[in-house]
Protein backbone atom coordinates (compact mmCIF):
# COMPACT_ATOMS: atom_id res chain seq x y z
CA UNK A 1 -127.97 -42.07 126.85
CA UNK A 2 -125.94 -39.46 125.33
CA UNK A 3 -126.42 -38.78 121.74
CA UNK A 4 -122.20 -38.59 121.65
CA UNK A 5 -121.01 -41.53 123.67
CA UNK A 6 -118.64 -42.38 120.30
CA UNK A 7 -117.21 -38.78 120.42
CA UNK A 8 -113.38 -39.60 119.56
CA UNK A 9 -113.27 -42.83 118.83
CA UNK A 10 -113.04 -45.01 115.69
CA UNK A 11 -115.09 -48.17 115.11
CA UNK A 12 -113.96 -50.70 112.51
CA UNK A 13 -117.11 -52.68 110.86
CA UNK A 14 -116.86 -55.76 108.95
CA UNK A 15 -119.50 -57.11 106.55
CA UNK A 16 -120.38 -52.96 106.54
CA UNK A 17 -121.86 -52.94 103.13
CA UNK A 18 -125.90 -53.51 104.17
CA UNK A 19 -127.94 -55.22 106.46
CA UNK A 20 -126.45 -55.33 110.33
CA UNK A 21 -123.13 -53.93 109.40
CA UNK A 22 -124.46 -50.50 107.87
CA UNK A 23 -126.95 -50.37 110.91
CA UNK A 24 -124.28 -50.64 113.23
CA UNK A 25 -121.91 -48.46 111.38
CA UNK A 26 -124.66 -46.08 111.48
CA UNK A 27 -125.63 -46.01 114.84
CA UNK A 28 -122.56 -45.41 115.82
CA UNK A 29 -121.86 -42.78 113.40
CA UNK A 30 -124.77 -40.98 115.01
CA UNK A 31 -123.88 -41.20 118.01
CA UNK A 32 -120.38 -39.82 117.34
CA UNK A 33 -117.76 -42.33 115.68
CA UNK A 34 -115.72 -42.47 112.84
CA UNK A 35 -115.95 -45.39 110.64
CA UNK A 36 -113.29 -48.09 108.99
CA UNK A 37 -116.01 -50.18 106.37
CA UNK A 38 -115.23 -53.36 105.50
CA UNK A 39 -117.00 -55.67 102.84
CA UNK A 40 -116.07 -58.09 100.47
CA UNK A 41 -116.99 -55.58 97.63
CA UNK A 42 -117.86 -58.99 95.18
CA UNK A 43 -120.20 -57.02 92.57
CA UNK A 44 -124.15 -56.81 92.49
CA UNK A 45 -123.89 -60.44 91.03
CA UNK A 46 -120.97 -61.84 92.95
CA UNK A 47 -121.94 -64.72 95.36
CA UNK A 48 -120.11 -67.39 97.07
CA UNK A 49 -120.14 -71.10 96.26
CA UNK A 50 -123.13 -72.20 97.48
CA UNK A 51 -125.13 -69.14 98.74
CA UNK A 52 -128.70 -68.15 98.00
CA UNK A 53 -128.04 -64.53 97.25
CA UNK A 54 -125.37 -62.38 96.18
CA UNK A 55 -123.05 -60.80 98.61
CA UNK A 56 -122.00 -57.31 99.70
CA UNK A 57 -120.78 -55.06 96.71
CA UNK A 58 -118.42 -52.21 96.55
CA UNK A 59 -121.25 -50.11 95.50
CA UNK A 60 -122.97 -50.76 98.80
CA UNK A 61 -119.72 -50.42 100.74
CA UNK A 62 -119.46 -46.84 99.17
CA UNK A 63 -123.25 -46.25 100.07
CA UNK A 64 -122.90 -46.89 103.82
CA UNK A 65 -120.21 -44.71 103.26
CA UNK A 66 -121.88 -41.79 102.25
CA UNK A 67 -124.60 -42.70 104.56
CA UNK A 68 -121.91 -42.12 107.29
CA UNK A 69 -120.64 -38.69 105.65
CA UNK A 70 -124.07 -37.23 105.74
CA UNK A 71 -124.03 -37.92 109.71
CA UNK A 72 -120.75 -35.56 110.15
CA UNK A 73 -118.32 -38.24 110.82
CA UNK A 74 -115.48 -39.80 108.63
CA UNK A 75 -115.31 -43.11 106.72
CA UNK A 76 -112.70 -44.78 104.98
CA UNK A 77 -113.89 -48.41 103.13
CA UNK A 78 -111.69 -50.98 102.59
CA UNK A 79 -112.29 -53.92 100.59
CA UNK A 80 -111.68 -57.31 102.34
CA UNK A 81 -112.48 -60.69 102.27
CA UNK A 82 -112.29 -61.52 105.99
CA UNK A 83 -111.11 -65.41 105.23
CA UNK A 84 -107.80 -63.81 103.77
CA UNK A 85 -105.85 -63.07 107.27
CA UNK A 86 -103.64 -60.50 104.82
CA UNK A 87 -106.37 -58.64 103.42
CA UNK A 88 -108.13 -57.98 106.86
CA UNK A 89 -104.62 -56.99 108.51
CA UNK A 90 -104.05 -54.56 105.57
CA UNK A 91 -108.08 -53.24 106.67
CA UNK A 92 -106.40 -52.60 110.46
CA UNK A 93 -103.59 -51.00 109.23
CA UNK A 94 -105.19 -48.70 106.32
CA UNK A 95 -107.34 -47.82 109.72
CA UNK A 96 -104.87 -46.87 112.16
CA UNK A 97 -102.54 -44.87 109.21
CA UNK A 98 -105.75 -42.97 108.60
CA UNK A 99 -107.04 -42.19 112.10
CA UNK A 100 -103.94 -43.75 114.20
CA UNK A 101 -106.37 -45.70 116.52
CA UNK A 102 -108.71 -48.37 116.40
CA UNK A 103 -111.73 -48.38 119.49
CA UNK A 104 -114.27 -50.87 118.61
CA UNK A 105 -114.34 -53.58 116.47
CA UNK A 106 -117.31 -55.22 115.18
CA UNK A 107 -116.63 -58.29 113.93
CA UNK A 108 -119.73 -58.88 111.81
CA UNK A 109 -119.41 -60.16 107.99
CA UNK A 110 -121.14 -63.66 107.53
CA UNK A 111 -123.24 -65.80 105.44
CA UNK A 112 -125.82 -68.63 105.84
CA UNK A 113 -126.57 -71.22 103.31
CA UNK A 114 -129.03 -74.26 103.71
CA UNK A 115 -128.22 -78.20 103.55
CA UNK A 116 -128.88 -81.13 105.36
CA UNK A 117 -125.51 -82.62 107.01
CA UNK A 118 -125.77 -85.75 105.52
CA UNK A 119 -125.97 -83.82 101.62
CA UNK A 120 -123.96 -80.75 102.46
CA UNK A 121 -120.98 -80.90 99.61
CA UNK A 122 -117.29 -80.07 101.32
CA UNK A 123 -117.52 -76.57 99.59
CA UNK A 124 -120.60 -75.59 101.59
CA UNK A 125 -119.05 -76.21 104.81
CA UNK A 126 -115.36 -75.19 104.16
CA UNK A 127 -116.82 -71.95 103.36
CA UNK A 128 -119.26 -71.76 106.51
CA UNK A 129 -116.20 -72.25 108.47
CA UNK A 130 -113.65 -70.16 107.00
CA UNK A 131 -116.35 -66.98 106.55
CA UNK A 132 -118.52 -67.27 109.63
CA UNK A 133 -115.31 -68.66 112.14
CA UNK A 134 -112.04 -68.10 110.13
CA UNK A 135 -113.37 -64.62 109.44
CA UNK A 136 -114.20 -63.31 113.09
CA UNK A 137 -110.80 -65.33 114.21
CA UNK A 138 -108.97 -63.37 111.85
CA UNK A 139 -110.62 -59.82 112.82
CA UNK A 140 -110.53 -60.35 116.65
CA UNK A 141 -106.53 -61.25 115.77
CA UNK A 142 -105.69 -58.26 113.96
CA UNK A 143 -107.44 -55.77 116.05
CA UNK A 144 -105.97 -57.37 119.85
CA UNK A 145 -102.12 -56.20 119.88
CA UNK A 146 -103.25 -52.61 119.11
CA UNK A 147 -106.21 -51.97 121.60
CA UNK A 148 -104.19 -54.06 124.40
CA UNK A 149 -101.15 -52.24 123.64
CA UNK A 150 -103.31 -48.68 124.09
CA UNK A 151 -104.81 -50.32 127.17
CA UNK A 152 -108.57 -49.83 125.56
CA UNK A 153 -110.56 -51.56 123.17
CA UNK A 154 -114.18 -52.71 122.83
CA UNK A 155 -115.08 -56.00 120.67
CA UNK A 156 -118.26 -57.49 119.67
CA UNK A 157 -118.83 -59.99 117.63
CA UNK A 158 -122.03 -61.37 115.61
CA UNK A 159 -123.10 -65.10 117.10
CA UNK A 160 -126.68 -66.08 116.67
CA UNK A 161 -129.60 -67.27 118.97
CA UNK A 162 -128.45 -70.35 117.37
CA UNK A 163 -125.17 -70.25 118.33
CA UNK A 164 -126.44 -72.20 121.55
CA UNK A 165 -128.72 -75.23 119.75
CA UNK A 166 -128.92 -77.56 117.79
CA UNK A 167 -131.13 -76.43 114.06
CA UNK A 168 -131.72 -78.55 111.40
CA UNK A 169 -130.76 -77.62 107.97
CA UNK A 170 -127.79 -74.94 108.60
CA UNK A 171 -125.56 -76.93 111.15
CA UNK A 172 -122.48 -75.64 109.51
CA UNK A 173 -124.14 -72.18 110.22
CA UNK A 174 -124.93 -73.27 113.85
CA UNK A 175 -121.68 -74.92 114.64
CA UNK A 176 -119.64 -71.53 113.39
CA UNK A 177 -121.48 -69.85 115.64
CA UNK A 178 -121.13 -71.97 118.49
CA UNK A 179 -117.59 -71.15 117.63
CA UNK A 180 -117.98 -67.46 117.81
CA UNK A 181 -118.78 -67.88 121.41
CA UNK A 182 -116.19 -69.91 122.32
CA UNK A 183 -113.70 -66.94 121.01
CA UNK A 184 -115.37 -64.51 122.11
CA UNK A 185 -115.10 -65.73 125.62
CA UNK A 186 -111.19 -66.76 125.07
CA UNK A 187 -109.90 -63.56 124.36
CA UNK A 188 -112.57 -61.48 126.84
CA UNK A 189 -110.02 -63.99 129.60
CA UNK A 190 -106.52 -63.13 127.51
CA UNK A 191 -106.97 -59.29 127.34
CA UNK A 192 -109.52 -58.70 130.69
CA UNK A 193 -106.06 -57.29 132.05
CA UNK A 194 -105.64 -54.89 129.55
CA UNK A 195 -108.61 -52.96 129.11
CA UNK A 196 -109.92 -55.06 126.30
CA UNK A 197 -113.51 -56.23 126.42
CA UNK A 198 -114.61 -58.88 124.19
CA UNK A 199 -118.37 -59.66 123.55
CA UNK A 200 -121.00 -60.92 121.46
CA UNK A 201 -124.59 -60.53 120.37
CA UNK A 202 -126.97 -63.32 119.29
CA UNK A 203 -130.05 -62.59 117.06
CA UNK A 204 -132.44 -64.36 115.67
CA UNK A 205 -133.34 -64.14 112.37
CA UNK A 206 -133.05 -60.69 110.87
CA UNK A 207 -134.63 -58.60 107.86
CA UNK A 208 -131.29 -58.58 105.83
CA UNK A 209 -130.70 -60.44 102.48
CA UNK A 210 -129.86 -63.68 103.95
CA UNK A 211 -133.07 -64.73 105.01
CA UNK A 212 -135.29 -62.88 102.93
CA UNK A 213 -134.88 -65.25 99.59
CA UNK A 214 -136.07 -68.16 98.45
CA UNK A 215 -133.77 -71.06 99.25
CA UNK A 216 -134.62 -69.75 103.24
CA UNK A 217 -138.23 -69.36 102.12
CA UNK A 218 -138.40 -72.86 100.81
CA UNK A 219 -137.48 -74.46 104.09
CA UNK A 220 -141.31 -73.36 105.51
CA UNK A 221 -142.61 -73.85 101.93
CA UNK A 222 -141.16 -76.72 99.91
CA UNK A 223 -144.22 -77.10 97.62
CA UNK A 224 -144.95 -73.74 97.00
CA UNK A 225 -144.80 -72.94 92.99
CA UNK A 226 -143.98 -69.16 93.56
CA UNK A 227 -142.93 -67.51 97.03
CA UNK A 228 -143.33 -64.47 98.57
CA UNK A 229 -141.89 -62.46 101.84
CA UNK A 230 -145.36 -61.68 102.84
CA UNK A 231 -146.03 -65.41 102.35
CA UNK A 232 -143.29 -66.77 105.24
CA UNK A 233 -144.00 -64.35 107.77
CA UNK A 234 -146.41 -66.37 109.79
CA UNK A 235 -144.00 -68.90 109.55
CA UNK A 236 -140.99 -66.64 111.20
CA UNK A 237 -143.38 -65.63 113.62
CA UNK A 238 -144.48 -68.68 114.62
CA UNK A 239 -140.57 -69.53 115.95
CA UNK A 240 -140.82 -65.98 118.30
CA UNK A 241 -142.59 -65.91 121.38
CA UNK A 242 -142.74 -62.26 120.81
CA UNK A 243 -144.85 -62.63 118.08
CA UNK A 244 -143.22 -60.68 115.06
CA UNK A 245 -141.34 -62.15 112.12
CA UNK A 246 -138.33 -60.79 112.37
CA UNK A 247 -136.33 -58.23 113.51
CA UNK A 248 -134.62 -55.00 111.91
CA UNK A 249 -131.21 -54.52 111.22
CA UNK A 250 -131.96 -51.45 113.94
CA UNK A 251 -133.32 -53.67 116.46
CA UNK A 252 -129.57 -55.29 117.01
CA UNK A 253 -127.86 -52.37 116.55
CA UNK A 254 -128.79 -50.93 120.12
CA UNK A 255 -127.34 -54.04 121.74
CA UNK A 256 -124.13 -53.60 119.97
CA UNK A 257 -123.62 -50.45 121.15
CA UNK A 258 -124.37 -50.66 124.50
CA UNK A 259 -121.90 -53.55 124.46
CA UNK A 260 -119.43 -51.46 122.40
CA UNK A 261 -119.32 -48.47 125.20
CA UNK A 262 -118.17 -47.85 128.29
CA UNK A 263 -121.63 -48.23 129.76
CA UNK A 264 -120.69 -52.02 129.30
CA UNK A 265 -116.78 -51.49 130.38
CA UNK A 266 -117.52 -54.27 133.01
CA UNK A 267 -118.90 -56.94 130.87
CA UNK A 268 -117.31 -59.64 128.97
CA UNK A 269 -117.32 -62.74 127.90
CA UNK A 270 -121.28 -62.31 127.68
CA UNK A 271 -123.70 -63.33 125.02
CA UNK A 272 -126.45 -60.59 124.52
CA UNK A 273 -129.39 -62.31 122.94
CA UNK A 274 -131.76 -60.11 120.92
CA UNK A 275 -134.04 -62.82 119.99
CA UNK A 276 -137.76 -62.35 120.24
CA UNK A 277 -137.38 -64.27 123.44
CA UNK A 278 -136.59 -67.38 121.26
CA UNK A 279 -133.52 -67.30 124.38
CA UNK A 280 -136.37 -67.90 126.98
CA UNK A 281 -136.53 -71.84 125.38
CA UNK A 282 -132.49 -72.36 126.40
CA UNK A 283 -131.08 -73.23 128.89
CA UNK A 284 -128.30 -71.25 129.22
């Protein structure tokens, strides 16, 4: 593959402040892209609600940043919290004013959270909904008039291996996901004509923050006084019939980019699992 298949074009990257969203921004980065970053910028102590760990600060929006720099290409962040429909249309159009075009969108930011459906309070899912679904509705909106009006545009969003199940314990997670899909292959049909191709990408569980903490550690470990990562990782592997824990932020990042270039101008609609072969238990 050609270490410059981005050359020229601009990638915007939601939830770009760690984990997935700096690998991806980073790959493509590398490989030749400039960069809109997009986080939620809450603070090293900011969290939502009901969440397990803190989310995505400004300081780790401006680090993927410079992370970017140091590869030769350009970033601009923007702070945006993708369940405000304003604040990720002002992202698009800081974007396009700075580099007048938007190529690839990856339409990434989410959280996870743990409850039972029969306990789970209204905040827990109203937020589920409106970050995991709301949010990639809202991002796949504001990108789609500009990339079908240039006649080009590549889209993936984040789903999950789950996205295609049922899971106990995070079935507001699982259903937002489920609802990913059905987006994702929506507008792949309403743009097909226009040069627009509109995918997604399905992991299982990943090495970011929103696995690796306790409230996900105590689902394997309920009893446990104290809890560590090395502790859970027979437990993750266990679920993979490739028999690792979990993957890298890295590991997903290739499939994102083939689906983001014009290697993959011919697909859409698809759902690329990278899931330990988790995906070999499914049906479909």
């Amino acid at each position: 593959m050609s270490p410059t298949r981005f050359t020229g074009k601009v990638a915007l990257v939601t939830g770009a402040a760690r984990g997935q969203g700096r690998a991806h921004a980073l790959a493509l980065a590398a490989e030749g892209a400039d960069l809109i970053l997009c986080d939620i910028g809450a603070g090293e102590a900011g969290t939502i609600g009901t969440l397990p760990y803190a989310l995505g600060s400004e300081e780790g929006l401006a680090e993927t940043a410079g992370q970017v720099r140091a590869l030769g290409r350009d970033a601009l962040t923007c702070t945006a919290d993708v369940r405000d429909s304003g604040q990720v249309d002002g992202a698009v159009a800081a974007g396009l004013e700075r580099f007048g075009q938007i190529d690839v969108l990856l339409a990434n930011a989410g959280i996870a959270s743990i409850s039972r459906i029969e306990d789970m309070p209204d905040a827990m899912w109203r937020e589920m909904i409106d970050i995991n679904l709301t949010g990639v509705f809202n991002s796949l909106r504001a990108v789609a008039p500009h990339m079908a009006g240039r006649g080009y545009g590549r889209i993936v969003a984040t789903s999950s291996i789950v996205g295609r199940q049922g899971s106990p314990n995070i079935g507001h997670y699982v259903a937002a996901k489920w609802g990913v899909i059905g987006l994702v292959k929506s507008l792949a049909i309403e743009l097909a004509d226009r040069g627009v191709t509109v995918n997604a990408v399905a992991p299982t569980s990943v090495d970011t923050e929103m696995i690796q903490n306790e409230g996900f550690w105590r689902l394997f470990l309920p009893d446990a006084e104290q809890i560590r990562e090395q502790d859970v990782r027979d437990a993750y592997t266990a679920l993979n019939p490739i028999p690792i824990p979990w993957l890298q932020a890295a590991d997903v990042s290739h499939s994102v980019l083939f689906l983001a270039s014009d290697e993959a101008k011919f697909i859409t609609g698809e759902v690329l699992p990278v899931a330990l072969g988790w995906n070999a238990r499914n049906a479909s």
